[in-house]
Protein backbone atom coordinates (compact mmCIF):
# COMPACT_ATOMS: atom_id res chain seq x y z
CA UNK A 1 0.00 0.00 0.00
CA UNK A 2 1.44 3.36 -1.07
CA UNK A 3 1.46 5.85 1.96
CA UNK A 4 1.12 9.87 1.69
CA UNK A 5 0.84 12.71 4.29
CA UNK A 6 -2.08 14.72 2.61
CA UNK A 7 -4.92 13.89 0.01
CA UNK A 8 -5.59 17.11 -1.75
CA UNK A 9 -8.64 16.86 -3.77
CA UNK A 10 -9.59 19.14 -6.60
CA UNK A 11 -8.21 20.40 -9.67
CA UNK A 12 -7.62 23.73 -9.95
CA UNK A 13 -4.49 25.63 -9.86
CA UNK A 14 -4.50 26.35 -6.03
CA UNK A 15 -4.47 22.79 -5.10
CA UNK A 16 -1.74 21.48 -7.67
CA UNK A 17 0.67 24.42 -6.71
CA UNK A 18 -0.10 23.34 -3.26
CA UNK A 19 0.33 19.70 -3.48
CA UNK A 20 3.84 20.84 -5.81
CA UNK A 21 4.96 22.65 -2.78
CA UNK A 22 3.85 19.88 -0.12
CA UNK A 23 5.93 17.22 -2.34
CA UNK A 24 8.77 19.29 -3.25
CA UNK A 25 9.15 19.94 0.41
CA UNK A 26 9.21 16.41 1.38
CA UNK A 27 5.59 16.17 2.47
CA UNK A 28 4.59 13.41 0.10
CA UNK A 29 1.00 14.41 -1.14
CA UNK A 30 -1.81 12.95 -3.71
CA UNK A 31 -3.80 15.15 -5.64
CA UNK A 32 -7.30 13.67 -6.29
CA UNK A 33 -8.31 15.28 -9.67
CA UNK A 34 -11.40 12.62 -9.84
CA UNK A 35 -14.93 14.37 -10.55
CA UNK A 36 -16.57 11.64 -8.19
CA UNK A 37 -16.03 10.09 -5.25
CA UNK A 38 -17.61 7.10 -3.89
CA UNK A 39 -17.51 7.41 -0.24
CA UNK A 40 -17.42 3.68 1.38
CA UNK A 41 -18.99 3.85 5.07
CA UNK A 42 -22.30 6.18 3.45
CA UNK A 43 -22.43 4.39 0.42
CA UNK A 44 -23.20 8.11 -1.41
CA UNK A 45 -21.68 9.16 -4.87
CA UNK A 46 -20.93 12.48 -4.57
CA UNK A 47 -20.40 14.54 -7.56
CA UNK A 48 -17.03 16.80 -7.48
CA UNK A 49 -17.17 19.75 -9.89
CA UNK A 50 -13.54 20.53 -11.61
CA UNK A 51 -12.41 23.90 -10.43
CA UNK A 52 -10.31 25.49 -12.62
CA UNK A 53 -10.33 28.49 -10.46
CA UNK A 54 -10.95 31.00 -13.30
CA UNK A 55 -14.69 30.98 -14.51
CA UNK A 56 -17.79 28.66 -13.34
CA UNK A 57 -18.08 28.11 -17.38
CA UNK A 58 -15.55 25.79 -17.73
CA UNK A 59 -16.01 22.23 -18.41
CA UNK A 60 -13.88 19.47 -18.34
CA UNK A 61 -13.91 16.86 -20.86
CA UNK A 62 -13.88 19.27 -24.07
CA UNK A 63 -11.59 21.68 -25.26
CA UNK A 64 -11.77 25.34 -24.48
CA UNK A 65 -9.98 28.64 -22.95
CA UNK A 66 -8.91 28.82 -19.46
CA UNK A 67 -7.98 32.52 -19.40
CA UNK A 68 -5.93 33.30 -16.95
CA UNK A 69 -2.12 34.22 -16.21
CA UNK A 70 -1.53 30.33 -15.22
CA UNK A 71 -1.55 29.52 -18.91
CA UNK A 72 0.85 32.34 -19.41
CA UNK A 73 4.28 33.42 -18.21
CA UNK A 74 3.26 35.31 -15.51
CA UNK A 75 6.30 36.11 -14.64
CA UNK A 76 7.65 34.58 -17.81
CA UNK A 77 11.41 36.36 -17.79
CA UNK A 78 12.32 33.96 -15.03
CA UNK A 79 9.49 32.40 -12.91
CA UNK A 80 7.59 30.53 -15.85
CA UNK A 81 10.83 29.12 -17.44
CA UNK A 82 12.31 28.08 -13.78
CA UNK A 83 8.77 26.30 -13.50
CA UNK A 84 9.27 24.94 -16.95
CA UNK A 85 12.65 23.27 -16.05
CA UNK A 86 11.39 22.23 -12.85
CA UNK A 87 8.93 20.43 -14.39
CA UNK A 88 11.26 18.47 -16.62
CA UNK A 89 10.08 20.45 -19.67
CA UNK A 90 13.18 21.78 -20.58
CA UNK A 91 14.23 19.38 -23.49
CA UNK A 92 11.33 20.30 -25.15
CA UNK A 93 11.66 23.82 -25.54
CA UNK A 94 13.82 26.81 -26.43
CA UNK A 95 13.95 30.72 -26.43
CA UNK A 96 14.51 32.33 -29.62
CA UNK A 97 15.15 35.80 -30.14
CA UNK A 98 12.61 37.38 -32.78
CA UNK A 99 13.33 40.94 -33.75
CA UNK A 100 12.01 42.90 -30.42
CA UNK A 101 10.04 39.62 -29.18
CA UNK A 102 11.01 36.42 -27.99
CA UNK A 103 9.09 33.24 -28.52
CA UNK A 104 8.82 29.87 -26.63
CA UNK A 105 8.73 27.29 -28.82
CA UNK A 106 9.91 23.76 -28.89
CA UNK A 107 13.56 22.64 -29.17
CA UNK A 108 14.65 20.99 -32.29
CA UNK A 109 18.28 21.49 -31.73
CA UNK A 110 18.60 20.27 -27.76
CA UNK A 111 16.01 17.63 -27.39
CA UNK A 112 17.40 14.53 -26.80
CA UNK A 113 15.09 12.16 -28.64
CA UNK A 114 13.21 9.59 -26.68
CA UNK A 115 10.76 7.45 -28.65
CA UNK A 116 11.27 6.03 -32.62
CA UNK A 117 9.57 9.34 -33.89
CA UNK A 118 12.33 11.46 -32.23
CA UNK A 119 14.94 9.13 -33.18
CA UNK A 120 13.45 9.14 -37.10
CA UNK A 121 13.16 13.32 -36.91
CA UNK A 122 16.43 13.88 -35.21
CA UNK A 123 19.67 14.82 -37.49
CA UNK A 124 22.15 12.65 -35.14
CA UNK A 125 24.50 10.33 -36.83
CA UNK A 126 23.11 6.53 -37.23
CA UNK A 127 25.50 5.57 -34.56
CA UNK A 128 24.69 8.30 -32.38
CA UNK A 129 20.71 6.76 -33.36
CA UNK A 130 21.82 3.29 -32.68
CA UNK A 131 23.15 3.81 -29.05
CA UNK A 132 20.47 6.28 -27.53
CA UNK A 133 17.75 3.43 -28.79
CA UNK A 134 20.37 1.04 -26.87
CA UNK A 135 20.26 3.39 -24.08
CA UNK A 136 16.60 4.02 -23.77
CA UNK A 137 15.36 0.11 -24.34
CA UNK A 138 18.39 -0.79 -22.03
CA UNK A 139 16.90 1.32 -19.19
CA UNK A 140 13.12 0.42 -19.82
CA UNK A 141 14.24 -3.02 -19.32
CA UNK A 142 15.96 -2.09 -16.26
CA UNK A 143 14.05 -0.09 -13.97
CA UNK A 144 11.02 -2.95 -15.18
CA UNK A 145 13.33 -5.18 -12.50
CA UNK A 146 14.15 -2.52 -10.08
CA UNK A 147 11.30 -0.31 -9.68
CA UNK A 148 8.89 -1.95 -11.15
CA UNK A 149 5.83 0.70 -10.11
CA UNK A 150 6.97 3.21 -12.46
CA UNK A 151 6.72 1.23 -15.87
CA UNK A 152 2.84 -0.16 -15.10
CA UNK A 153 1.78 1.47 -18.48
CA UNK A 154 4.80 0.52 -20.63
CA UNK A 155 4.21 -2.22 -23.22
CA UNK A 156 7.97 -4.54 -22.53
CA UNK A 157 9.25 -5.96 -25.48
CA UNK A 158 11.72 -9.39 -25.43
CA UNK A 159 15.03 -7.57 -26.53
CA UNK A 160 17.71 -8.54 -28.75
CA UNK A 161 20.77 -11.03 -27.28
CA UNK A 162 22.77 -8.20 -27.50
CA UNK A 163 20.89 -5.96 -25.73
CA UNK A 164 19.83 -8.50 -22.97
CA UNK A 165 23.88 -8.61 -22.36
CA UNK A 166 24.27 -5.34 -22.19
CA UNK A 167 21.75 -4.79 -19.18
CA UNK A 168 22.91 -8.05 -17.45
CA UNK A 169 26.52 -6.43 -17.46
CA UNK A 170 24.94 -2.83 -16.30
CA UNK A 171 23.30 -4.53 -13.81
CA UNK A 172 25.91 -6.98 -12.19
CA UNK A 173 28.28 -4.35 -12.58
CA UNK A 174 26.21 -1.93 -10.95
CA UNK A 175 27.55 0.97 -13.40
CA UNK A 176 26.56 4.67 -13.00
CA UNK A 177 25.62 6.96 -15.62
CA UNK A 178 29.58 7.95 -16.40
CA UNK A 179 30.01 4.29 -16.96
CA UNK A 180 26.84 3.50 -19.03
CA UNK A 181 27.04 6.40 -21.08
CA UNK A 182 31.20 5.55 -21.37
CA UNK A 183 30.16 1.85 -22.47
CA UNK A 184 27.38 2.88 -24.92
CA UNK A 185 29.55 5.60 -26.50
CA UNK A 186 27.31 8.26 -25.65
CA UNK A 187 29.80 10.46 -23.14
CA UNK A 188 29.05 13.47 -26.29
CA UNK A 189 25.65 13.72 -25.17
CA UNK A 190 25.94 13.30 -21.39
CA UNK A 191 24.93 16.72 -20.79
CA UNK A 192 21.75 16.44 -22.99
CA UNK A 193 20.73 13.11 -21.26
CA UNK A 194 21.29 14.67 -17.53
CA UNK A 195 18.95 17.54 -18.94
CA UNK A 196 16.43 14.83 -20.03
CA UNK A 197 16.11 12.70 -17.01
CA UNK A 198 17.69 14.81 -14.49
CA UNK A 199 20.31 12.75 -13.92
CA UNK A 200 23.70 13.58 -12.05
CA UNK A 201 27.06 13.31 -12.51
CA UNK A 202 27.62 9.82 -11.67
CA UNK A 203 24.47 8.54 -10.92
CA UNK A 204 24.00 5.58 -9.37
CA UNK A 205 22.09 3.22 -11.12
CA UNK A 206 18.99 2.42 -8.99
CA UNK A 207 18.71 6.27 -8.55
CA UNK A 208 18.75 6.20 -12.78
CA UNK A 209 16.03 3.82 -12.76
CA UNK A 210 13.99 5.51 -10.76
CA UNK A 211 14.35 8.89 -12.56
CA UNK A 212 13.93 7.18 -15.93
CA UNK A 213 10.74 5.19 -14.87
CA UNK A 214 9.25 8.90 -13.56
CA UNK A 215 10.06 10.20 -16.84
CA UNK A 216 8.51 8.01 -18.73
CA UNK A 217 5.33 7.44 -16.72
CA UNK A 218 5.25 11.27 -16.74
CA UNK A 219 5.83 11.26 -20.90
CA UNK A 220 2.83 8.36 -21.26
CA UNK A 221 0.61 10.48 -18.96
CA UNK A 222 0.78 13.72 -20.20
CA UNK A 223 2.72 14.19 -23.53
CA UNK A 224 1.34 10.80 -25.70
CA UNK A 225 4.94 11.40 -27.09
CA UNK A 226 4.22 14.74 -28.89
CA UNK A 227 4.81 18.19 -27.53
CA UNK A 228 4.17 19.10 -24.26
CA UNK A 229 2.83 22.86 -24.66
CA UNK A 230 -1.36 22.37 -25.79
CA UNK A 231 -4.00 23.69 -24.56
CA UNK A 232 -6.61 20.28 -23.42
CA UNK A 233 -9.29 20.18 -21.51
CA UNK A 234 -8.96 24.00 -20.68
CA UNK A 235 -5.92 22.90 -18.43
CA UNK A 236 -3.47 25.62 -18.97
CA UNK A 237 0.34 25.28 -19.52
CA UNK A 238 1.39 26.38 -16.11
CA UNK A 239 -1.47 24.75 -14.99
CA UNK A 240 0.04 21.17 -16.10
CA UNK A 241 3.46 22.43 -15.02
CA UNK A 242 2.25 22.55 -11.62
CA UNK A 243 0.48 18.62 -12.16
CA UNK A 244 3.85 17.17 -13.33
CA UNK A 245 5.89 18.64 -10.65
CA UNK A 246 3.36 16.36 -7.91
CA UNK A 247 3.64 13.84 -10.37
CA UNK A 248 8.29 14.13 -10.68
CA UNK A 249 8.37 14.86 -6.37
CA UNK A 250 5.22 12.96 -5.51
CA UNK A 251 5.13 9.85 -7.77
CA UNK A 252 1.35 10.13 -8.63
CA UNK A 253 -1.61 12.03 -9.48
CA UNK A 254 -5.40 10.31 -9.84
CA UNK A 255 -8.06 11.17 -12.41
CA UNK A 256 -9.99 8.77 -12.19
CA UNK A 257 -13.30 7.62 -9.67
CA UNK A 258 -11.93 6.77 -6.72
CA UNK A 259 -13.26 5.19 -3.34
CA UNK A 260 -11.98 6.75 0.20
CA UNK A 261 -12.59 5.05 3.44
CA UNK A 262 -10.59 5.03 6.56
CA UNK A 263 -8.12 7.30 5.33
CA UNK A 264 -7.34 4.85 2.33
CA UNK A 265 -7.99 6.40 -1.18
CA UNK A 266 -8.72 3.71 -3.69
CA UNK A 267 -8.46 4.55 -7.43
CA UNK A 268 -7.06 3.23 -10.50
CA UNK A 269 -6.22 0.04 -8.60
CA UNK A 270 -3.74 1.64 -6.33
CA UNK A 271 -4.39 1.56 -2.21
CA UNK A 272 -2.89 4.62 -0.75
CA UNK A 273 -3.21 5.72 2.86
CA UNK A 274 -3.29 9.46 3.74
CA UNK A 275 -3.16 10.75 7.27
CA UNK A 276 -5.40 14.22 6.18
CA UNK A 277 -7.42 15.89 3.90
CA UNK A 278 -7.08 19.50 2.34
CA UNK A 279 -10.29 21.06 0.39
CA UNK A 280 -9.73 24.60 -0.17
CA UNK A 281 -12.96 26.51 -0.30
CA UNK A 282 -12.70 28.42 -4.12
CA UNK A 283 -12.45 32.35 -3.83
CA UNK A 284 -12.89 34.73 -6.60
CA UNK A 285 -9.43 34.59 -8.12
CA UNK A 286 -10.18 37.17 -10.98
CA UNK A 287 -8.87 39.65 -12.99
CA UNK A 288 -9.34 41.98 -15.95
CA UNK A 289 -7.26 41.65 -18.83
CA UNK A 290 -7.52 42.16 -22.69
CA UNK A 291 -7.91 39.69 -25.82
CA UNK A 292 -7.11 40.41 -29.07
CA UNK A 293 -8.42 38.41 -32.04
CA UNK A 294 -7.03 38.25 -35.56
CA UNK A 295 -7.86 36.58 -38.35
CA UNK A 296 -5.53 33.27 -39.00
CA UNK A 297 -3.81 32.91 -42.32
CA UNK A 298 -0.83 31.34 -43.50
CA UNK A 299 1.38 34.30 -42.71
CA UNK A 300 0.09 35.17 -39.57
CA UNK A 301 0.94 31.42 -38.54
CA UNK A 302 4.50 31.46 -40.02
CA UNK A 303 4.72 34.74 -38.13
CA UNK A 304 4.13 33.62 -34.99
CA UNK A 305 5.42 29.64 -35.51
CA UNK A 306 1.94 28.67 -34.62
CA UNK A 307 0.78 24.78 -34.91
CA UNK A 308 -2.41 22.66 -34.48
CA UNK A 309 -2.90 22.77 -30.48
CA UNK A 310 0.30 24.69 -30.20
CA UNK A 311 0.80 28.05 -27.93
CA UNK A 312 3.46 30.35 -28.45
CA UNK A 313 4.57 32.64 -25.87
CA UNK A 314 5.69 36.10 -26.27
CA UNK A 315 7.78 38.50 -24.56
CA UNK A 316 9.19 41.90 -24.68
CA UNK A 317 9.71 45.01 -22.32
CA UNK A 318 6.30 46.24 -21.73
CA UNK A 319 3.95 43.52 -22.10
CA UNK A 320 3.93 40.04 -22.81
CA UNK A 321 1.06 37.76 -24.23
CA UNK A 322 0.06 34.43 -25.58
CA UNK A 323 -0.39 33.58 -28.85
CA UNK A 324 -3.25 30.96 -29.84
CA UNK A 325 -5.32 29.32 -32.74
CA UNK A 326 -8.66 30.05 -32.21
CA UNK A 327 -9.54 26.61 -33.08
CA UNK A 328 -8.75 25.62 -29.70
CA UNK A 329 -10.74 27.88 -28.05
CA UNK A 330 -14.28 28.54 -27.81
CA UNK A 331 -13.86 31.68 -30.67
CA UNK A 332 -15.00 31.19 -34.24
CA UNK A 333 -12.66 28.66 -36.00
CA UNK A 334 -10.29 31.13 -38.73
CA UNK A 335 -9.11 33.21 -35.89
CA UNK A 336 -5.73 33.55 -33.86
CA UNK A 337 -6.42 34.98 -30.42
CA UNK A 338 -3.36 37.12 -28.58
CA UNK A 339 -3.73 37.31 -24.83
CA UNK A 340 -1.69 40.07 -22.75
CA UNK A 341 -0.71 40.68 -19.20
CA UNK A 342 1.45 42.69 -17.43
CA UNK A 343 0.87 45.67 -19.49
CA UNK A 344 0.40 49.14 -17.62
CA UNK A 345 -2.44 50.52 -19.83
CA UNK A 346 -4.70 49.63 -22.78
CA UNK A 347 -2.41 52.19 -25.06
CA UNK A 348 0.99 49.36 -24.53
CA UNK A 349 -0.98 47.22 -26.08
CA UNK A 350 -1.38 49.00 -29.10
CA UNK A 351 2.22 49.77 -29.42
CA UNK A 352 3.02 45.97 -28.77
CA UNK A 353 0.44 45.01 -31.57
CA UNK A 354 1.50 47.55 -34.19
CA UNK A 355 5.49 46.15 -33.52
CA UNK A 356 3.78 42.29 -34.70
CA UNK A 357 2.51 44.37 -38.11
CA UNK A 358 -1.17 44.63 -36.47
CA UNK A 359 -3.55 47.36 -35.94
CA UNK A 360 -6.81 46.92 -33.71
CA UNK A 361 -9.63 47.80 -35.61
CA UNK A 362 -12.16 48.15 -32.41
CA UNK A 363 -12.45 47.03 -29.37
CA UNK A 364 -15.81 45.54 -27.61
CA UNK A 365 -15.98 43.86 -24.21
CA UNK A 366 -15.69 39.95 -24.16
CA UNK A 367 -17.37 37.32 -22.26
CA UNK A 368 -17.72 33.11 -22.41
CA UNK A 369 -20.71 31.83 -23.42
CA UNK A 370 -22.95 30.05 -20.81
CA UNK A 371 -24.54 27.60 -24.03
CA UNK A 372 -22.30 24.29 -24.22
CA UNK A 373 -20.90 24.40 -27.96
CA UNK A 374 -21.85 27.95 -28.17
CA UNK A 375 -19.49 29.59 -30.38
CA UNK A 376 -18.51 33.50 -29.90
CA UNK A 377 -18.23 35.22 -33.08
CA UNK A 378 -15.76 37.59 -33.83
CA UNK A 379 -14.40 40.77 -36.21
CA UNK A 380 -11.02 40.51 -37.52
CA UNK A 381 -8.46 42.57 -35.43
CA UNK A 382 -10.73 43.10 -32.23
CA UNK A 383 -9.50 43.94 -28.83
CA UNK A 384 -11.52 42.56 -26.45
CA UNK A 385 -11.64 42.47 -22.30
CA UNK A 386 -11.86 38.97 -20.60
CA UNK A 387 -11.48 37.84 -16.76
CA UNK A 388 -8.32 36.04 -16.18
CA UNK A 389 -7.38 33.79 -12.35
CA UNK A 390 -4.92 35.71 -10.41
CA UNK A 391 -1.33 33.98 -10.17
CA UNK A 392 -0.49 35.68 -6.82
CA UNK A 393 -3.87 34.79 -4.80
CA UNK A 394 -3.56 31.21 -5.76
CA UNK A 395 0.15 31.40 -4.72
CA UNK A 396 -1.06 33.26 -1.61
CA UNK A 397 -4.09 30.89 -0.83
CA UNK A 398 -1.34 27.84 -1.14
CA UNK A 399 0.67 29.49 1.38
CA UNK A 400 -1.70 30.23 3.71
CA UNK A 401 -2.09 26.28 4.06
CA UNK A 402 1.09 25.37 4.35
CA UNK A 403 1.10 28.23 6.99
CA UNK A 404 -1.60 26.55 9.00
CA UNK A 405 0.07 22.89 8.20
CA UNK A 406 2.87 24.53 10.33
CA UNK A 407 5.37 23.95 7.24
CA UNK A 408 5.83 27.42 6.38
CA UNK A 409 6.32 30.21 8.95
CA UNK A 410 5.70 33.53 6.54
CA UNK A 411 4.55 34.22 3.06
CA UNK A 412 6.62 34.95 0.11
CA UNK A 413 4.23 37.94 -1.27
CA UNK A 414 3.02 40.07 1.33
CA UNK A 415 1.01 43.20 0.81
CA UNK A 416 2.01 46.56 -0.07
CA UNK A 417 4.52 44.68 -2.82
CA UNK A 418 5.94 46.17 -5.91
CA UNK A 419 5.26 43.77 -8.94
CA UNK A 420 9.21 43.89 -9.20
CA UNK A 421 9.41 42.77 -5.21
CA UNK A 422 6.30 39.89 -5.72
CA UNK A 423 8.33 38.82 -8.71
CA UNK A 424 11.69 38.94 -7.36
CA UNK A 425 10.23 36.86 -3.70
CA UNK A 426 8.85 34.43 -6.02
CA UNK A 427 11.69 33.70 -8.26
CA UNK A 428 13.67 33.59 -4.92
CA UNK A 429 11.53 30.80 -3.72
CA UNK A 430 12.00 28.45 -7.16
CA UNK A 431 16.13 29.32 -7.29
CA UNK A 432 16.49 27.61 -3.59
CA UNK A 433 14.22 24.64 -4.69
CA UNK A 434 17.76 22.55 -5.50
CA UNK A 435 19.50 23.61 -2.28
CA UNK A 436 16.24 22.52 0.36
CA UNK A 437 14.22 20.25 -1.52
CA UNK A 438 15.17 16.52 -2.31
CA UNK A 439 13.41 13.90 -4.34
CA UNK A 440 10.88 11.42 -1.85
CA UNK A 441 12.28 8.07 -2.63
């Protein structure tokens, strides 16, 4: 039976970036993300509504906009890409520098390659091909024996005689990853690999397996071996950050039906006991912010690098937005929405939109429509005004449990802040996460 500190149940924002900090901190904790629970001694299905924090409108099982800064880079010169690499992102993306912009996009120059696709796209030497498939089925095979738990999902395959040596002598010679990478002739991309799997220098192997199965797990459950950054289920990308850091520290998260009784949370076939509960009662985390809407053509996407369920994220001096097909959103199909925060006034983003070749035509106020499949019409080049969650009261409302957990002893963002002094605390918090925070084994 797997054992845990807290059960966190819900699946907005606030409970994920709680649960992140309870795990990180060495608090192992399970986030519940199931929409019912069956609760044993009563017998009573009670029905869970998603919170996604932002708007009452969202639903769960079909693709739409979560607007808010959670699915943006809030603080996106350091806070969102710390998160990003925290979350074991950062092989799959880059910053490139666009003119006056940058955009987030994904890496095709870093990214070690990980599945057959990878290996088939990548422009690595056939050797270089050969060994990293060694590698990667060597390993799989591997952490199957040692930690078994983390591969449940992965289809094994009876290897080759060669490579069935080659993990017998890994194993009985109990190499590291100096040694394994030394023996497969891979010591050129040691510092890509580490990147990948967050390995060490010199990692021992049973520490390897273990980071290897978590990747991989974490791959299968949220990536489906394509790009990490789309927009499903109107989960945001900071939003998922957040879910893969419980899943890297913690070692699960459930989203299925589960059963809880006697402190023992049953769900996808898994027993684990939890000593408490946290259910945070949902404030209005809201904001203002604007939406602009233009129309989507084959320049505007080369322009902005955009792809089918693919966000880009850009960044300059005085504001910084999202980019979006509309397709993924509940706007008209044709469109490509551009969501901005941290802007001072409305006039900013003008400037910002006239630097991307664009000039708003009107603006009009925006809301979500209450109809399921409803679909909001739109005129080319709009500006519109939208209600976003607020980053710093879910951060705040996090806190404030871990405060009355007795984990934490002050806040990072107190009141009467600068946004330069809430960003800077913040960003303080993420650079000590290496020097206080170890893996639970």
């Amino acid at each position: 039976m797997e054992q845990c500190e807290y059960l966190i149940i819900g699946d907005g924002l606030v409970e994920l970036m709680t649960g992140a900090f309870l795990n990180m901190l060495g608090h192992r904790t399970l986030v519940l993300k199931s929409r019912t629970i069956i609760h044993a001694d009563s017998k009573i299905t009670v029905a869970h509504k998603p919170n996604y924090d932002s708007s009452d409108q969202l639903s769960f099982n079909k693709l739409r906009a979560t607007f808010d800064p959670n699915q943006v880079p809030y603080y996106a010169s350091s806070l969102f890409v710390d998160i990003v690499f925290s979350a074991q992102l950062s092989h799959y993306l880059t910053l490139e520098k666009t003119g006056q912009v940058q955009i987030l996009s994904k890496s095709s120059l870093t990214s070690l390659p990980t599945d057959k696709q990878q290996l088939l796209q990548t422009q690595l030497s056939p050797i270089l091909k050969r060994n990293i498939l060694k590698f990667i089925m060597s390993l799989h095979q591997i952490t199957s024996l040692i930690q078994p738990g983390f591969l449940v999902s992965t289809k094994q395959q009876e290897g080759t005689v060669v490579l069935n040596q080659l993990e017998e002598s890994i194993l009985s010679e109990k190499m590291n990853l100096n040694q394994v990478l030394e023996k497969l002739n891979l010591t050129e991309l040691k510092e890509e690999i580490k990147l990948t799997f967050c390995f060490q220098e010199g990692e021992r192997l049973e520490q390897m397996a273990q980071k290897f199965g978590t990747y991989t797990a974490s791959k299968q459950k949220f990536d489906n071996c394509g790009c990490f950054i789309i927009n499903q289920y109107g989960g945001s990308d900071v939003h998922q950050c957040f879910e893969r850091l419980n899943f890297v520290y913690g070692g699960f998260v459930l989203t299925d039906d589960c059963t809880i009784e006697n402190k023992v949370c049953t769900c996808q076939g898994i027993n684990i006991e939890f000593k408490e509960i946290i259910q945070f009662e949902h404030q209005e985390y809201k904001k203002e912010y604007y939406l602009a809407v233009i129309e989507d053509t084959p320049e505007k996407r080369a322009q902005f690098n955009l792809e089918e369920s693919k966000n880009q994220i850009i960044l300059s001096d005085k504001c910084k937005c999202i980019v979006r097909l509309g397709a993924g959103q509940q706007l008209s199909k044709g469109c490509i929405s551009l969501e901005f925060y941290e802007y001072e006034n409305e006039q900013e983003i003008n400037k910002f939109m006239e630097t991307l070749n664009i000039t708003p035509a009107k603006h009009q106020t925006f809301s979500f429509a209450h109809t399921e499949n409803q679909i909001i019409p739109f005129e080319n080049n709009t500006v519109m005004k939208a209600v976003s969650t607020d980053f710093d009261t879910c951060l705040s409302s996090a806190e404030d449990c871990l405060i009355k957990l007795g984990i934490k002893t002050e806040k990072v963002i107190k009141e009467q802040m600068t946004i330069l002094e809430r960003q800077n605390a913040v960003d303080s918090m993420f650079s000590r996460r290496g020097q206080d925070v170890e893996i639970v084994e």
